[in-house]
Every structure is written in C-alpha cells, then in structure tokens.
C-alpha atoms as a PDB file:
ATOM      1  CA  UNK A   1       0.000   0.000   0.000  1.00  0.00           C
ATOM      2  CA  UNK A   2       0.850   3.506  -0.627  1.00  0.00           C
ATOM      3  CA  UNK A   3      -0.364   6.577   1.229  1.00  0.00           C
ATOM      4  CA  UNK A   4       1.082   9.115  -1.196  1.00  0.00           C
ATOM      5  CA  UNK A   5      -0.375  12.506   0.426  1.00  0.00           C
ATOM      6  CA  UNK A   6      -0.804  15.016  -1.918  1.00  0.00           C
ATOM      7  CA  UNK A   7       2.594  13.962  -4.089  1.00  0.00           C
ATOM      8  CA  UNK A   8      -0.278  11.417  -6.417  1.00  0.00           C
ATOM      9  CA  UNK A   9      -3.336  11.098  -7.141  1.00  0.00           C
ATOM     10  CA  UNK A  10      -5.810   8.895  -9.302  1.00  0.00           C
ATOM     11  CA  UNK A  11      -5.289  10.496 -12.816  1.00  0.00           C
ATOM     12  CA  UNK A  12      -3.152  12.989 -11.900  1.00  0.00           C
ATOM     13  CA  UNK A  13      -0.068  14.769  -9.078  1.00  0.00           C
ATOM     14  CA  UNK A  14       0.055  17.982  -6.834  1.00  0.00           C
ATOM     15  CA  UNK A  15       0.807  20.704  -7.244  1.00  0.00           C
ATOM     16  CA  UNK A  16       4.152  22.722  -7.370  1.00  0.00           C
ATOM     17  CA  UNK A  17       4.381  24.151  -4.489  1.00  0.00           C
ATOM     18  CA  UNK A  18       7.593  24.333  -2.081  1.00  0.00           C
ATOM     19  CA  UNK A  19       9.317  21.134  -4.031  1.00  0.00           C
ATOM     20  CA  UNK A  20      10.777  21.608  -7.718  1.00  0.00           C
ATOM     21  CA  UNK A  21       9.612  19.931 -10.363  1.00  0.00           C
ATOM     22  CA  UNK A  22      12.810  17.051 -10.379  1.00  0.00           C
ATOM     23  CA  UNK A  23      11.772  16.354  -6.895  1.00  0.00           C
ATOM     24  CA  UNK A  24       8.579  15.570  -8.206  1.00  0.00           C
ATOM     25  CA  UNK A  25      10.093  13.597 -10.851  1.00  0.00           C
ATOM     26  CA  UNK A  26      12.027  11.369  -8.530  1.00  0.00           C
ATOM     27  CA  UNK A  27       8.960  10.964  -6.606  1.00  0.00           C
ATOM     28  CA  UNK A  28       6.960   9.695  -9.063  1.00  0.00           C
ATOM     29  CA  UNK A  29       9.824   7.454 -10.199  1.00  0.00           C
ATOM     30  CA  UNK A  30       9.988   6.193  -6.621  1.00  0.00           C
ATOM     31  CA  UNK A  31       6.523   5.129  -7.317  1.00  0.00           C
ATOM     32  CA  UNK A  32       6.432   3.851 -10.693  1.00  0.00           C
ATOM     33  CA  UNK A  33       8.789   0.952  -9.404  1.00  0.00           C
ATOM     34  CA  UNK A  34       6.683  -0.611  -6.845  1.00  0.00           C
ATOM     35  CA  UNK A  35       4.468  -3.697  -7.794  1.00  0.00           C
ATOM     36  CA  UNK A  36       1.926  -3.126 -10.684  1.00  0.00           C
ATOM     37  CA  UNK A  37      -0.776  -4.315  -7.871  1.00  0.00           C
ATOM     38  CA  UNK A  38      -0.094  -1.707  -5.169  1.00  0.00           C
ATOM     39  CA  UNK A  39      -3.027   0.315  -3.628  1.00  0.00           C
ATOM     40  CA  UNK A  40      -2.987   3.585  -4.130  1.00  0.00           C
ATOM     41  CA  UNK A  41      -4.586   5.819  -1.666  1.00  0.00           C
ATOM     42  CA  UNK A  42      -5.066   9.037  -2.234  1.00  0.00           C
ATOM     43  CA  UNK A  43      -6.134  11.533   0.202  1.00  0.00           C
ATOM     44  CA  UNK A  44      -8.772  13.172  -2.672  1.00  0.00           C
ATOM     45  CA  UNK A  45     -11.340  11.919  -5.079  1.00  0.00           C
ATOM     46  CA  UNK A  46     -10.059  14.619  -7.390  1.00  0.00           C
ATOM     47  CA  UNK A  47     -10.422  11.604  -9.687  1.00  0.00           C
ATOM     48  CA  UNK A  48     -13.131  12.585 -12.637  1.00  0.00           C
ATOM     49  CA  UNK A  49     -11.404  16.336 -12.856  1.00  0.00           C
ATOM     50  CA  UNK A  50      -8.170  14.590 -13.154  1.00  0.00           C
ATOM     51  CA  UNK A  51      -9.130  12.596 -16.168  1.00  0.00           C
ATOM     52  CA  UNK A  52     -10.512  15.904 -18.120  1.00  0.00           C
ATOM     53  CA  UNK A  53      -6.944  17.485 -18.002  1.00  0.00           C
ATOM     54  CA  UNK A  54      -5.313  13.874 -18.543  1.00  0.00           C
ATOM     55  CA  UNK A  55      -7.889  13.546 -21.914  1.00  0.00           C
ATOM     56  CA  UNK A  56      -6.568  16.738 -22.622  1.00  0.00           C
ATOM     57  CA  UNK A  57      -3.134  15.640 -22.449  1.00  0.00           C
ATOM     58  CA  UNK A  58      -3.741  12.263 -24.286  1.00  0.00           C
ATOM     59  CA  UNK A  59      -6.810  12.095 -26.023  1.00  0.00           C
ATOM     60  CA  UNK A  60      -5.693   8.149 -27.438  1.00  0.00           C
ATOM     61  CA  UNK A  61      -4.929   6.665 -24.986  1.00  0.00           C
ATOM     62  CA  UNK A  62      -7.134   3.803 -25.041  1.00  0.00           C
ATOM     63  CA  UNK A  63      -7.082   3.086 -21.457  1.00  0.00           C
ATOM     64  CA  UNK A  64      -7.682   6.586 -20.276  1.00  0.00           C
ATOM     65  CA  UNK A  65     -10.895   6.935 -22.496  1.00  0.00           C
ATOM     66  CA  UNK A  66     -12.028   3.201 -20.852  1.00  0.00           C
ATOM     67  CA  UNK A  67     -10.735   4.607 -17.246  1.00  0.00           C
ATOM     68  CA  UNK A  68     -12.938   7.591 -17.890  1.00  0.00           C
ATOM     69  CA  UNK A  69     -15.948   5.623 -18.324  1.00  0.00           C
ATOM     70  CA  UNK A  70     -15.380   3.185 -15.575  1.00  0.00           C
ATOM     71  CA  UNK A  71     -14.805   6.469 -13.216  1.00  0.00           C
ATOM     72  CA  UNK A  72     -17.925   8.505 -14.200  1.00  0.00           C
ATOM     73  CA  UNK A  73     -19.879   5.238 -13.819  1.00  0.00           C
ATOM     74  CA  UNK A  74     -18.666   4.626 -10.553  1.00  0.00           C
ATOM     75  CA  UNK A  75     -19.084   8.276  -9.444  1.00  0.00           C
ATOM     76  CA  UNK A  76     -22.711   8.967 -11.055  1.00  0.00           C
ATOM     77  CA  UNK A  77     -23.431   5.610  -8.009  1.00  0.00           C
ATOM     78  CA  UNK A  78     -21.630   7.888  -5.351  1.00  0.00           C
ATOM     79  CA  UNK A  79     -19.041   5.499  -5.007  1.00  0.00           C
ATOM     80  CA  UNK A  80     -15.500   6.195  -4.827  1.00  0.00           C
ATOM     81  CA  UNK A  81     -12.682   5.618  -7.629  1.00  0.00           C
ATOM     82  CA  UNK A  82     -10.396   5.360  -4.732  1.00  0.00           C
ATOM     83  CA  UNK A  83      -8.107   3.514  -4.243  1.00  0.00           C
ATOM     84  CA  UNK A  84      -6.041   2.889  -7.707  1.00  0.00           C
ATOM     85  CA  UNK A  85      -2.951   0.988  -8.561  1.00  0.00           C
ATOM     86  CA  UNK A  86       0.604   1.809  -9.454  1.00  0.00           C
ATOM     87  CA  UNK A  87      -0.657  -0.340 -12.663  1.00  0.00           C
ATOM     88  CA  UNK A  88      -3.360   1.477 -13.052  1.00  0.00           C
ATOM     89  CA  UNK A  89      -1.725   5.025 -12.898  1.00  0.00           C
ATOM     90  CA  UNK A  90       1.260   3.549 -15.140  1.00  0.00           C
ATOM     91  CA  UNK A  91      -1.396   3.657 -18.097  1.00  0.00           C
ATOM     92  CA  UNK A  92      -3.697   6.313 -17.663  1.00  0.00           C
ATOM     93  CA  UNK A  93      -2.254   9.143 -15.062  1.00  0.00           C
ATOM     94  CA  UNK A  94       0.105  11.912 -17.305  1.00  0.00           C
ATOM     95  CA  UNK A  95       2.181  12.329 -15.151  1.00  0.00           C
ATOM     96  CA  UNK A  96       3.717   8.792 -14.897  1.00  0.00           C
ATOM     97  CA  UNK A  97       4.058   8.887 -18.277  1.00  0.00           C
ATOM     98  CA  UNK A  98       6.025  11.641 -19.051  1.00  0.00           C
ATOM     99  CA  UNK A  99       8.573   9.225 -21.146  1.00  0.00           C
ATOM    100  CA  UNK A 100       5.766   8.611 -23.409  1.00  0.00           C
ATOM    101  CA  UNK A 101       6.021  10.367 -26.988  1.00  0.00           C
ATOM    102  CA  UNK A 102       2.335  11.883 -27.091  1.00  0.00           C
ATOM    103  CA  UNK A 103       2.521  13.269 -23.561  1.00  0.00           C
ATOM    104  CA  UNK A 104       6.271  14.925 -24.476  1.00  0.00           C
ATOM    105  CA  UNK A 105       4.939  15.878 -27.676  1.00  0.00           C
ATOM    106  CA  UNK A 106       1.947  17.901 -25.904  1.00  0.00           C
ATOM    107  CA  UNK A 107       4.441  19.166 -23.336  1.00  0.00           C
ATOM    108  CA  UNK A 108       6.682  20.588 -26.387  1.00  0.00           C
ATOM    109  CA  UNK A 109       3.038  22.094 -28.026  1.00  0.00           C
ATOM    110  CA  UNK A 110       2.387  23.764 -24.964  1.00  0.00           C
ATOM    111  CA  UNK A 111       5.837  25.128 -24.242  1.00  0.00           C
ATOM    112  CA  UNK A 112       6.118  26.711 -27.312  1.00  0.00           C
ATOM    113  CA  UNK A 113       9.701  24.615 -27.407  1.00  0.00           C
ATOM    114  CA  UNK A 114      11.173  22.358 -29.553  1.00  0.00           C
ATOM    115  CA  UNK A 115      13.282  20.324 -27.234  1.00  0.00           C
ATOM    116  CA  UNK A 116      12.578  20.296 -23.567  1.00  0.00           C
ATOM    117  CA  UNK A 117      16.238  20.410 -21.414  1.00  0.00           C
ATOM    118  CA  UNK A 118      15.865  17.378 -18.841  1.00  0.00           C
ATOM    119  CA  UNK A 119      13.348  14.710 -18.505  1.00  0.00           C
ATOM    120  CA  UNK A 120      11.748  16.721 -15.442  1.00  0.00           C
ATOM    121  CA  UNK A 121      11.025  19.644 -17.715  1.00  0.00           C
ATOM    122  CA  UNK A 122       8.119  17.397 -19.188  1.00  0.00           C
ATOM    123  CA  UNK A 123       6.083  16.793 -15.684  1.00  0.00           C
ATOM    124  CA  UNK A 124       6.751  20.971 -15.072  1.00  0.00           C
ATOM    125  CA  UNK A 125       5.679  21.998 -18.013  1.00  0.00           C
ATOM    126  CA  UNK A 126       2.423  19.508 -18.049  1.00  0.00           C
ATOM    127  CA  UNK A 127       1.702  20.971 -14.649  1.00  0.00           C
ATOM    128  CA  UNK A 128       1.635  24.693 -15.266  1.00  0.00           C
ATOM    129  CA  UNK A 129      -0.709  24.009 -18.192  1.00  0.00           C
ATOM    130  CA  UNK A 130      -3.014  22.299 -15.473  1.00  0.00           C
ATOM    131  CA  UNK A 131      -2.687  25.151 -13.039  1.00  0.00           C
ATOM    132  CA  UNK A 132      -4.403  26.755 -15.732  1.00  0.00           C
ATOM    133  CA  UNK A 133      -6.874  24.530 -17.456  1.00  0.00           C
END
C-alpha cells in the first residue's frame, strides 16, 4: 500500500508548491517501481477532474478513455474511484508517463519549445498548463 499525500493522485499529481519539479520527478519514479498491484490511496477523489486534463493531455490513450468511463460510472453511483494501482496510474495518469512520446509531444506544443532540457522539464511543463486549465 501507498499513502502518497498530496505527491499522487488517481489520474493525476500535486501541485508545485515548495518542491521543484525534479523532486517531483524522482517521486513519481519512486513510485512507478513498486508492484503493478499496489493500492494507491489518495487523500482526494479529485479523480473525474483529473481525467478531463489527462484527456486533454492524451486524447488516445485507449485506457484513459475506458478509465474515464469506468470512473464517471462509478461516481454517477456515489461510489469512490479510490483507491487505484501503481498499474493502473502507469497507463492512464500523465504524469507517470512523461517518457511517453504523445505526452512529451503535448508538453513541447504547450511550451512553445522544440526540445525540452531534462526529462523533469516534461512533468513541469504539463503541470503549469493544469494550473491553468
């Protein structure tokens, strides 16, 4: 089990705040390498909002679009989408997939840059654009 605090949620990470975005990055990395099957709980069902911006960020992915129907099911029944899995983020949540070529490609669209300078630059940049969605 993970109790991630504010640092992950279902769909989607913190914010900025204090930490920079590389601490972030290893954070995330940190939890990208436990088991596929570990329970993720988050201390907010910020879950459906979370999926908008991720939609946003990769409208084909596949499981995202099923994850978003699964979600708003299980919300429209008042039930929670809480908790997820580290497998389950690893294919849907943006922000664990910041290697992927759609999500760097958006993160280079939104930028207004051609090449982004480290790998952390991705999750930063993919952040301030949902400070603002």
């Amino acid at each position: 089990m993970l109790f991630c605090g504010d640092t992950l949620f279902a769909s989607g990470c913190g914010r900025l705040f204090e930490g920079a975005s590389t601490q972030m990055t290893e954070s995330v990395a940190k939890f990208a390498a436990l088991p596929k099957n570990t329970l993720v709980f988050c201390p907010h069902e910020y879950t459906l909002s979370n999926i908008h911006f991720a939609l946003a960020v990769e409208p084909n992915n596949l499981n995202l679009i099923s994850w978003a129907e699964r979600a708003k099911a299980l919300r429209d029944q008042s039930l929670p989408t809480l908790p997820t899995t580290i497998g389950q983020e690893l294919q849907v949540n943006p922000f664990m997939r910041c290697d992927q070529s759609e999500v760097i490609a958006i993160a280079k669209e939104v930028s207004n840059q051609a090449d982004l300078l480290t790998p952390a630059h991705v999750p930063a940049v993919i952040r301030a654009w949902k400070d603002r969605f």
